[in-house]
N, C-alpha and C. Protein backbone atom coordinates (compact mmCIF):
# COMPACT_ATOMS: atom_id res chain seq x y z
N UNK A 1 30.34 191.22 -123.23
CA UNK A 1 30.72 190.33 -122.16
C UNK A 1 31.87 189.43 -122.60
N UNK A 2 31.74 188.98 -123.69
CA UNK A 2 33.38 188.27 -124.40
C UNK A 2 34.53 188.42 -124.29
N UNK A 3 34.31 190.33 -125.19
CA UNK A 3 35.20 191.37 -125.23
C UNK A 3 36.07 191.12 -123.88
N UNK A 4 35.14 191.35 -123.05
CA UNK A 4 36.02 191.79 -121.50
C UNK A 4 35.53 190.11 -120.72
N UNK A 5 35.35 188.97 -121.35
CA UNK A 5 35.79 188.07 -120.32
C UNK A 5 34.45 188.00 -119.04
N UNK A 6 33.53 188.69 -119.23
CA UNK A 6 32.38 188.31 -117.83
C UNK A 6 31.63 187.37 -117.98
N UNK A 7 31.06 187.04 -116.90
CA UNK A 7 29.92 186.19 -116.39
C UNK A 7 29.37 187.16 -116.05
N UNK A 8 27.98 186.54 -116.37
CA UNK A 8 26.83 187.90 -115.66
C UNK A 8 27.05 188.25 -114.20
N UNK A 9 27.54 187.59 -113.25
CA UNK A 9 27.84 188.01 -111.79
C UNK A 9 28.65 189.08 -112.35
N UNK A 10 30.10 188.78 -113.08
CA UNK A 10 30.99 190.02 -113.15
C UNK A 10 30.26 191.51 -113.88
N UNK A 11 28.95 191.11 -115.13
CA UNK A 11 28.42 192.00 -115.49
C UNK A 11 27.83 192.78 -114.34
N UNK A 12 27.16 192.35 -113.47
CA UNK A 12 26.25 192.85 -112.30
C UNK A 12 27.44 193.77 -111.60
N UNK A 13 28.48 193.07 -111.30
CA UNK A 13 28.97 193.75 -110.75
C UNK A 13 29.64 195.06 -111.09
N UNK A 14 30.58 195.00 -112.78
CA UNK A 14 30.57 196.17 -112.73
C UNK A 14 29.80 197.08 -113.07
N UNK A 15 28.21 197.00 -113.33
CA UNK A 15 27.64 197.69 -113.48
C UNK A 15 26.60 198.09 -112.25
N UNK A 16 26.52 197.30 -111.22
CA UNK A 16 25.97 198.12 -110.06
C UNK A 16 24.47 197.13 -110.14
N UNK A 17 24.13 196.65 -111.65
CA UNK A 17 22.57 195.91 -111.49
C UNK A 17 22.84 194.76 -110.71
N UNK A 18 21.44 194.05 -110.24
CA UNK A 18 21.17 192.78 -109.66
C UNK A 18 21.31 192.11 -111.08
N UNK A 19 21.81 190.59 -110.49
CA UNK A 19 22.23 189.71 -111.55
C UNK A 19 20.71 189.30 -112.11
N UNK A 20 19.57 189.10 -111.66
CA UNK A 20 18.41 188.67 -111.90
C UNK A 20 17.77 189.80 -113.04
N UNK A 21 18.50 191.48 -113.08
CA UNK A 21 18.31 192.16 -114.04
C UNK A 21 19.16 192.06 -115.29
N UNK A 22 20.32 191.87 -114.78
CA UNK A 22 21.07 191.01 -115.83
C UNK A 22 20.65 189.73 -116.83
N UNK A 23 20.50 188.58 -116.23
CA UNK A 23 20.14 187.73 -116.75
C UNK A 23 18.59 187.95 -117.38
N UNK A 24 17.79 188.61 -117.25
CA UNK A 24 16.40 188.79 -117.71
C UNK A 24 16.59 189.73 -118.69
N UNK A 25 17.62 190.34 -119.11
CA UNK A 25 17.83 191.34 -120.43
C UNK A 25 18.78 190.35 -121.13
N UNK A 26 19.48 189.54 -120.57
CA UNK A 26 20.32 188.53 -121.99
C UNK A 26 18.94 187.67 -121.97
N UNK A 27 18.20 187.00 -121.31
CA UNK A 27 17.30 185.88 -121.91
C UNK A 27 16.03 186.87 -122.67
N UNK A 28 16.21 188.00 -122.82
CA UNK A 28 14.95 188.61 -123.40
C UNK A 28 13.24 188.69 -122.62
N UNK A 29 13.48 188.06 -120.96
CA UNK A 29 12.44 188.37 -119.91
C UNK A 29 12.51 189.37 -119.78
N UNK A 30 13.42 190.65 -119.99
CA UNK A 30 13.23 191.92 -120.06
C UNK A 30 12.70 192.51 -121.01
N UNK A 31 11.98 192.28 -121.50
CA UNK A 31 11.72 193.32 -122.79
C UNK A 31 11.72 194.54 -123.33
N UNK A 32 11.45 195.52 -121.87
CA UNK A 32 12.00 196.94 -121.93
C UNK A 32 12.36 197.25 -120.67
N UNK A 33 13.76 197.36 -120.90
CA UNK A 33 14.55 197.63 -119.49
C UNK A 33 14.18 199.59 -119.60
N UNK A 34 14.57 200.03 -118.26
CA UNK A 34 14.23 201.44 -118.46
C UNK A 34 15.40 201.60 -118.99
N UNK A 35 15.64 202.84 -119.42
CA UNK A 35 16.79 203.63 -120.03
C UNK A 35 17.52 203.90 -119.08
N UNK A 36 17.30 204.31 -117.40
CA UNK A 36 18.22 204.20 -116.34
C UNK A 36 18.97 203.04 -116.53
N UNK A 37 18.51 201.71 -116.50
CA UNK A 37 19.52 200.38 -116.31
C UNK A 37 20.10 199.72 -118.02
N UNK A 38 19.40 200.49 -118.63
CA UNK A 38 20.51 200.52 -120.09
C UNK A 38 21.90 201.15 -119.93
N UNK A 39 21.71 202.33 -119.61
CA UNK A 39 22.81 203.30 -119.35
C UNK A 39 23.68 202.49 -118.32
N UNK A 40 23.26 202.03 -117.35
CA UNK A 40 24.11 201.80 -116.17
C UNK A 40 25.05 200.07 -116.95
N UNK A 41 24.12 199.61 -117.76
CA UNK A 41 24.46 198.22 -118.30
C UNK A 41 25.70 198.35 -118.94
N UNK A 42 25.86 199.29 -120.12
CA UNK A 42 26.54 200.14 -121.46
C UNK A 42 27.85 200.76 -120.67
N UNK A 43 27.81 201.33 -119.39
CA UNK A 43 28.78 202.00 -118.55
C UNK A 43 29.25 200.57 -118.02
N UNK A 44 28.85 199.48 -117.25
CA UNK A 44 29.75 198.61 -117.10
C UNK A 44 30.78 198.04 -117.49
N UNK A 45 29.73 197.72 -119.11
CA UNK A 45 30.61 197.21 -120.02
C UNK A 45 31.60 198.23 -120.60
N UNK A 46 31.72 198.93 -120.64
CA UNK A 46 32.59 199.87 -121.24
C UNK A 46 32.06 200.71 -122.74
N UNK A 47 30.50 200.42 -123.02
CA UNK A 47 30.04 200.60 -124.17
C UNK A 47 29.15 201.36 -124.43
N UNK A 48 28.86 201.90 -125.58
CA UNK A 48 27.61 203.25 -125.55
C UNK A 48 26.56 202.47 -125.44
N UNK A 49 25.24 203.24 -125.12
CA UNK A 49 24.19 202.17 -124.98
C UNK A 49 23.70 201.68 -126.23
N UNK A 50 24.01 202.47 -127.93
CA UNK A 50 23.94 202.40 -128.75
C UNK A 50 24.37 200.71 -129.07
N UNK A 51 25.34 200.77 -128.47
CA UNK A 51 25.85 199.34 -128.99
C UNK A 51 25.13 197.94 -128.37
N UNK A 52 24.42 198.06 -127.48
CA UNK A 52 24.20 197.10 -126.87
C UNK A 52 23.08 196.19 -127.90
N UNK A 53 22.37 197.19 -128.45
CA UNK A 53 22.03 196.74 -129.83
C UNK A 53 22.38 196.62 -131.30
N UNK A 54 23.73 196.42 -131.24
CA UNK A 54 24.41 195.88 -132.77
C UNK A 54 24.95 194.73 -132.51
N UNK A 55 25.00 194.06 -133.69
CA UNK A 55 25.67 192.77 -134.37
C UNK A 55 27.15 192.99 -133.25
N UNK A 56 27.34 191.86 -132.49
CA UNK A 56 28.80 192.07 -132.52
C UNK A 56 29.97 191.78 -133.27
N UNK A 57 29.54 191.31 -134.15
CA UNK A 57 30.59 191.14 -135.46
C UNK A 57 30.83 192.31 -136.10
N UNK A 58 29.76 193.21 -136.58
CA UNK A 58 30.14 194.92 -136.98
C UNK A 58 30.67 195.51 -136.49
N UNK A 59 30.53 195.52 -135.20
CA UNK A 59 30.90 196.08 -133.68
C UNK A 59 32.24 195.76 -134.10
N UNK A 60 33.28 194.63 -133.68
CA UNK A 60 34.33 194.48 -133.95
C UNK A 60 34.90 195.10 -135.29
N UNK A 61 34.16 194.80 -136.45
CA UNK A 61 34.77 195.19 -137.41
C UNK A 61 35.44 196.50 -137.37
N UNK A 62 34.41 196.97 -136.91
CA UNK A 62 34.47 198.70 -137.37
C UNK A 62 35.40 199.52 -136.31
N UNK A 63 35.45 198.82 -135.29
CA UNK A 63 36.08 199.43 -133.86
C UNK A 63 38.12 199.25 -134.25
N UNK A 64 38.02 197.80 -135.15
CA UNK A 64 39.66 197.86 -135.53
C UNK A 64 39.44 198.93 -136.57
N UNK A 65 38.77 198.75 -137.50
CA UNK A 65 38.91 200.34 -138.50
C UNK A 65 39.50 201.61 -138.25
N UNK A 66 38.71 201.58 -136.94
CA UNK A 66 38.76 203.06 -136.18
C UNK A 66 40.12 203.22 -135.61
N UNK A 67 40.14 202.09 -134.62
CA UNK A 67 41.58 202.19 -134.25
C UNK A 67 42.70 201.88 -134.42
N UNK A 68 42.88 201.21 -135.96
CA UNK A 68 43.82 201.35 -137.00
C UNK A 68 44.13 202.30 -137.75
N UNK A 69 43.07 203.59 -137.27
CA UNK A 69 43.42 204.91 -137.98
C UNK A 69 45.34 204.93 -137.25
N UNK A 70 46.02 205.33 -137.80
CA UNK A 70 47.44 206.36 -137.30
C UNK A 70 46.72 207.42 -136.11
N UNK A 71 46.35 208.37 -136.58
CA UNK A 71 46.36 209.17 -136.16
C UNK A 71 45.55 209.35 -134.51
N UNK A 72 44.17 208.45 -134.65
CA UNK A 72 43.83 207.70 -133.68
C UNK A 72 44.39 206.86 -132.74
N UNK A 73 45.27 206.52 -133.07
CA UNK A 73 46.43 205.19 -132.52
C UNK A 73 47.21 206.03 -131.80
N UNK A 74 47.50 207.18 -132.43
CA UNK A 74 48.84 208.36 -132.07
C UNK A 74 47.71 209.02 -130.21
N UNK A 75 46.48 209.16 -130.74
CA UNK A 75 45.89 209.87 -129.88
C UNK A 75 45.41 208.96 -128.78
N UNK A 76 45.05 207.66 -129.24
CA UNK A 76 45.18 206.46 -127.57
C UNK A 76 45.95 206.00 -126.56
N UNK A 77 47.52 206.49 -127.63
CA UNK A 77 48.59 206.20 -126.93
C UNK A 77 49.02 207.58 -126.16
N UNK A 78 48.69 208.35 -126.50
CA UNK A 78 48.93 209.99 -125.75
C UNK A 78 47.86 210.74 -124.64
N UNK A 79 46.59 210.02 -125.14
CA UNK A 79 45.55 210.13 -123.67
C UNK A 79 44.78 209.10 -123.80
N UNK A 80 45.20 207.89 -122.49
CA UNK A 80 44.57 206.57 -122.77
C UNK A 80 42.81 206.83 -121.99
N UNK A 81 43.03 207.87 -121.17
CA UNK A 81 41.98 207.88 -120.31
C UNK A 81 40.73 208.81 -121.02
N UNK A 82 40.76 209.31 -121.91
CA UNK A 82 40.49 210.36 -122.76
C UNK A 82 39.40 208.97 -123.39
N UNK A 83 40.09 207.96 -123.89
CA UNK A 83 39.17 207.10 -124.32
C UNK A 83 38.58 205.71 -123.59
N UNK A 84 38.82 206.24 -122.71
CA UNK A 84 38.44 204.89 -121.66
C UNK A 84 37.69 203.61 -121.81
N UNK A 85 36.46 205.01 -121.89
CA UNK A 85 35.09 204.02 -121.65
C UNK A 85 34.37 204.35 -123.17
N UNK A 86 35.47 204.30 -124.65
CA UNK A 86 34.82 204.70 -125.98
C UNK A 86 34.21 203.15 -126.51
N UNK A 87 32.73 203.30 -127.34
CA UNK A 87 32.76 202.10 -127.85
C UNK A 87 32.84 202.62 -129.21
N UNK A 88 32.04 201.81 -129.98
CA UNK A 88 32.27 202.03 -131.33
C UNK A 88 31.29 202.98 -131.58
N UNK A 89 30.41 203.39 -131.54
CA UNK A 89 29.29 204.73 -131.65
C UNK A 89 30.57 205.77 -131.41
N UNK A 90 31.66 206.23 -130.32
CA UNK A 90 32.08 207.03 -130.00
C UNK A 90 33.19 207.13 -130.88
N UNK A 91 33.71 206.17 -131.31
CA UNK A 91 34.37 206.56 -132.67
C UNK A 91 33.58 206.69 -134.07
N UNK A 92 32.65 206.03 -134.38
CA UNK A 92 32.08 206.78 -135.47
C UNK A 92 31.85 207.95 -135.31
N UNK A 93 30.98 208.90 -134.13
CA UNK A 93 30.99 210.01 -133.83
C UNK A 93 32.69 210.95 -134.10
N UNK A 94 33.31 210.50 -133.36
CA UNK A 94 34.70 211.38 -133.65
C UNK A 94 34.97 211.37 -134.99
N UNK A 95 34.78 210.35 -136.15
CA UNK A 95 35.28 210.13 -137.39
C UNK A 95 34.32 211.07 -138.41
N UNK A 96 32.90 211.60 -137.95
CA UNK A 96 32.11 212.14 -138.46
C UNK A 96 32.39 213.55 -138.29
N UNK A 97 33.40 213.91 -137.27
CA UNK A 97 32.88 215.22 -136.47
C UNK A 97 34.33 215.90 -137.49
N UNK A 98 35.36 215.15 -137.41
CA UNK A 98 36.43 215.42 -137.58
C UNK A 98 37.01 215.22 -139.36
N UNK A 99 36.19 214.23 -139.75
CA UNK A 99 36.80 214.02 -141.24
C UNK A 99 35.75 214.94 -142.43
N UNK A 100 34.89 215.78 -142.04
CA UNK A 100 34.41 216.56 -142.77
C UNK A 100 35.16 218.14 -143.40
N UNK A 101 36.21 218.04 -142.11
CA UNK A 101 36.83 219.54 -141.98
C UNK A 101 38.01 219.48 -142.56
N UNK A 102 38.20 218.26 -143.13
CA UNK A 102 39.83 217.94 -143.43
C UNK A 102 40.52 217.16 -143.38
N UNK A 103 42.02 217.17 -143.11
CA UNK A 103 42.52 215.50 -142.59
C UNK A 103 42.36 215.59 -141.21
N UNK A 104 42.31 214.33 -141.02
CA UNK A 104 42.31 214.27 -139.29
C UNK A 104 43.38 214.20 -138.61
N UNK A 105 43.46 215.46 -137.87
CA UNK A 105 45.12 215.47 -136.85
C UNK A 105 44.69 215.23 -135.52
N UNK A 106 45.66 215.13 -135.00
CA UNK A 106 45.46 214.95 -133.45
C UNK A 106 44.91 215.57 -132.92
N UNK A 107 44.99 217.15 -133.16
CA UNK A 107 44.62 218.19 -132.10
C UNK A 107 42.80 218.45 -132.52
N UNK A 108 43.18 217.61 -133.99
CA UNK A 108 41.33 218.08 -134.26
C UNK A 108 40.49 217.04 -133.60
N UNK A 109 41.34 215.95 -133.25
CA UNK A 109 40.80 214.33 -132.86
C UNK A 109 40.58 214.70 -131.28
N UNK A 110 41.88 214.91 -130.26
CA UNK A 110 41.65 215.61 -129.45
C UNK A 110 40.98 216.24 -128.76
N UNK A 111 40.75 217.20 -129.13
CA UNK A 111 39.42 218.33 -129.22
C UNK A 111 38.03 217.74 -129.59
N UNK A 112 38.02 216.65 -130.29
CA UNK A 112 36.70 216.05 -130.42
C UNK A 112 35.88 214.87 -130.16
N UNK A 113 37.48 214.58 -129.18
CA UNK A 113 37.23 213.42 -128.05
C UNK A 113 36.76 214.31 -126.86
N UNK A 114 37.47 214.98 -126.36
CA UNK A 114 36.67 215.50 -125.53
C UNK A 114 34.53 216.11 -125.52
N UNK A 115 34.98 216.75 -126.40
CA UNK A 115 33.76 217.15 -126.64
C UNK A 115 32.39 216.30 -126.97
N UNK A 116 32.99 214.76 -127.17
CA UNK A 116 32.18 213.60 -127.06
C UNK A 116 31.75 213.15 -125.85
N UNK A 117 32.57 213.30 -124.81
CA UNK A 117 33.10 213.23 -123.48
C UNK A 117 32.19 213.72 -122.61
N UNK A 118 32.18 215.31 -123.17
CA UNK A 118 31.19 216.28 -122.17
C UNK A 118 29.40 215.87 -122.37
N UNK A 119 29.83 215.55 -123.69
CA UNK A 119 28.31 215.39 -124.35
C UNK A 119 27.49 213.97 -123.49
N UNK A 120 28.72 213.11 -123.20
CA UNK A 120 27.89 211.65 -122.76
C UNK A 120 27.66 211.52 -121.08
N UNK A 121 28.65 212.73 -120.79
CA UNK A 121 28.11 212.87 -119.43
C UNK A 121 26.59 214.03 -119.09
N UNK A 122 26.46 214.90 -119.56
CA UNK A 122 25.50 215.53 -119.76
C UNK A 122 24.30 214.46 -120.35
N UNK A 123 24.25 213.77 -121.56
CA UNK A 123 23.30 212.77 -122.10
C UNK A 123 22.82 211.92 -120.81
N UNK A 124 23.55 211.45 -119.75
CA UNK A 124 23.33 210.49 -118.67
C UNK A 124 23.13 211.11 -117.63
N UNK A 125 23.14 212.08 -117.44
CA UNK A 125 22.54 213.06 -116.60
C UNK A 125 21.21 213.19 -116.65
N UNK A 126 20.82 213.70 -118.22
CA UNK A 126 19.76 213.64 -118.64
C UNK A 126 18.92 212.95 -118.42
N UNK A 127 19.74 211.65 -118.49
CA UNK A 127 18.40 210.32 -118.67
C UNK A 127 18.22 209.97 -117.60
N UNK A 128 18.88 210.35 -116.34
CA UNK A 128 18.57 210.11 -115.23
C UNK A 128 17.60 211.08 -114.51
N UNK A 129 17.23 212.47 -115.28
CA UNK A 129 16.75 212.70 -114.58
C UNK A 129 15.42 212.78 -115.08
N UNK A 130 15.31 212.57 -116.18
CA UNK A 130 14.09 212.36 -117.14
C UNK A 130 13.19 210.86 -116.02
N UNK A 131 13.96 210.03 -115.47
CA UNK A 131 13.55 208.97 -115.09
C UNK A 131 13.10 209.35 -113.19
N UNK A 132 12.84 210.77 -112.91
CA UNK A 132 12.55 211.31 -111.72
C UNK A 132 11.49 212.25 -111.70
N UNK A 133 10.94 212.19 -110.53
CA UNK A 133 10.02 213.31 -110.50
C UNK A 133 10.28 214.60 -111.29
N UNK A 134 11.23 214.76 -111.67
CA UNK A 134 11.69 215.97 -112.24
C UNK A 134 11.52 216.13 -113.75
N UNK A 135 11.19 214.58 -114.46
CA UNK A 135 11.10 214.92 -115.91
C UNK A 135 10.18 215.74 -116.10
N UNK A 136 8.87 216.41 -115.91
CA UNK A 136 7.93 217.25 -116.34
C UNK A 136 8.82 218.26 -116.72
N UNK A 137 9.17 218.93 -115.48
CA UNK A 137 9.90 220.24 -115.65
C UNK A 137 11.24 219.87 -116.28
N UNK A 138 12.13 219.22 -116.53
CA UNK A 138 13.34 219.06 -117.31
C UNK A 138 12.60 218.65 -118.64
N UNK A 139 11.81 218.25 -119.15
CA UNK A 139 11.05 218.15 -120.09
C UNK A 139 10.77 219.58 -120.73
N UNK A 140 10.03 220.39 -119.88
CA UNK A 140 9.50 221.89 -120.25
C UNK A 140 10.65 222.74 -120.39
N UNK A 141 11.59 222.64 -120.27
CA UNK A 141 12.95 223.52 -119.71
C UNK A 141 13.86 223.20 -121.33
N UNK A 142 13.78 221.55 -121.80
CA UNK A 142 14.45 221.33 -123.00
C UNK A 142 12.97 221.85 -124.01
N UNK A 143 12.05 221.63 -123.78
CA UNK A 143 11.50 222.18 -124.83
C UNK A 143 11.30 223.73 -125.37
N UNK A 144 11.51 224.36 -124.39
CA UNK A 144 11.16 225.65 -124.38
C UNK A 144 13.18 226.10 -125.31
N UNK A 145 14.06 225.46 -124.98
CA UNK A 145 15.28 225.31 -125.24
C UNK A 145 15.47 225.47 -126.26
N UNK A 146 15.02 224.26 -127.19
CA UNK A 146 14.35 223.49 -128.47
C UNK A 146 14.16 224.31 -129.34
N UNK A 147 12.66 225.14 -128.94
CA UNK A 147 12.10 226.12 -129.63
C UNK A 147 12.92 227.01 -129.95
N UNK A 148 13.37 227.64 -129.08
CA UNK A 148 14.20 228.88 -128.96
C UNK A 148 15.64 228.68 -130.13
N UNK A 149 15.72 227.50 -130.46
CA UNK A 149 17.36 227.10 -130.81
C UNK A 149 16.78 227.06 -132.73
N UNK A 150 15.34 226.47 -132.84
CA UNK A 150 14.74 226.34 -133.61
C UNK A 150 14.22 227.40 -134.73
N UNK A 151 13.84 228.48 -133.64
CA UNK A 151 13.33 229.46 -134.74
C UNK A 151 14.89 230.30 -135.05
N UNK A 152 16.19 230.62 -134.21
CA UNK A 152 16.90 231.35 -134.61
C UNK A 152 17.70 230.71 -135.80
């Protein structure tokens, strides 16, 4: 909320919650928000839901790290929308995916921004539907998935 300057009205708003759900997850009257209005919280702000639980001092630290890489810098300035809505989970992820294989170039950074991309829209899909009549069977459907991915 700093980062970007809100008041919980502006939080509510860009995230779609009532301010009374807002304010009851900063005063800790929430104690377990569902994972639907985490997700929707994390998408307002511009942040993974991962983050909503870290230090924001690490948070900062690590997010200039990331995007003091060159090569990262080269790739924000060449697809800004590519990283829109990245927080810092989404660059540790890219830095994990990409610095094992080598140096990190654009096209490998690239390629593994996206593929972060596909993954977090599918993940929120998920959790939305896990949170519907439908989790039994989307439940049975990943497990049976699971298995299958498991024994080969």
């Amino acid at each position: 909320m700093v980062r970007l300057d809100l008041t919980v009205e502006g939080v509510a708003r860009r995230s779609g919650l009532d301010e009374r759900t807002v304010k009851g997850i900063l005063s800790g009257g929430n104690s377990k928000p569902h994972a639907h209005t985490l997700h929707q919280l994390a998408a307002g702000l511009g942040v993974s839901t991962d983050e909503l639980f870290q230090s924001p001092a690490t948070i900062s630290r690590r997010q200039g790290d990331h995007k003091t890489d060159p090569v990262v810098k080269q790739c924000i300035r060449a697809r800004p929308k590519l990283f829109a809505k990245w927080a810092d989970a989404d660059f540790d992820e890219l830095f994990r995916r990409v610095g094992t294989g080598g140096a990190l170039t654009a096209e490998k950074a690239i390629h593994a921004a996206e593929a972060i991309n596909r993954h977090r829209v599918l993940h929120n899909k998920l959790s939305r539907l896990l949170e519907t009549d439908h989790a039994p069977v989307v439940t049975g459907i990943l497990n049976l998935l699971y298995k299958q991915v498991k024994i080969s």
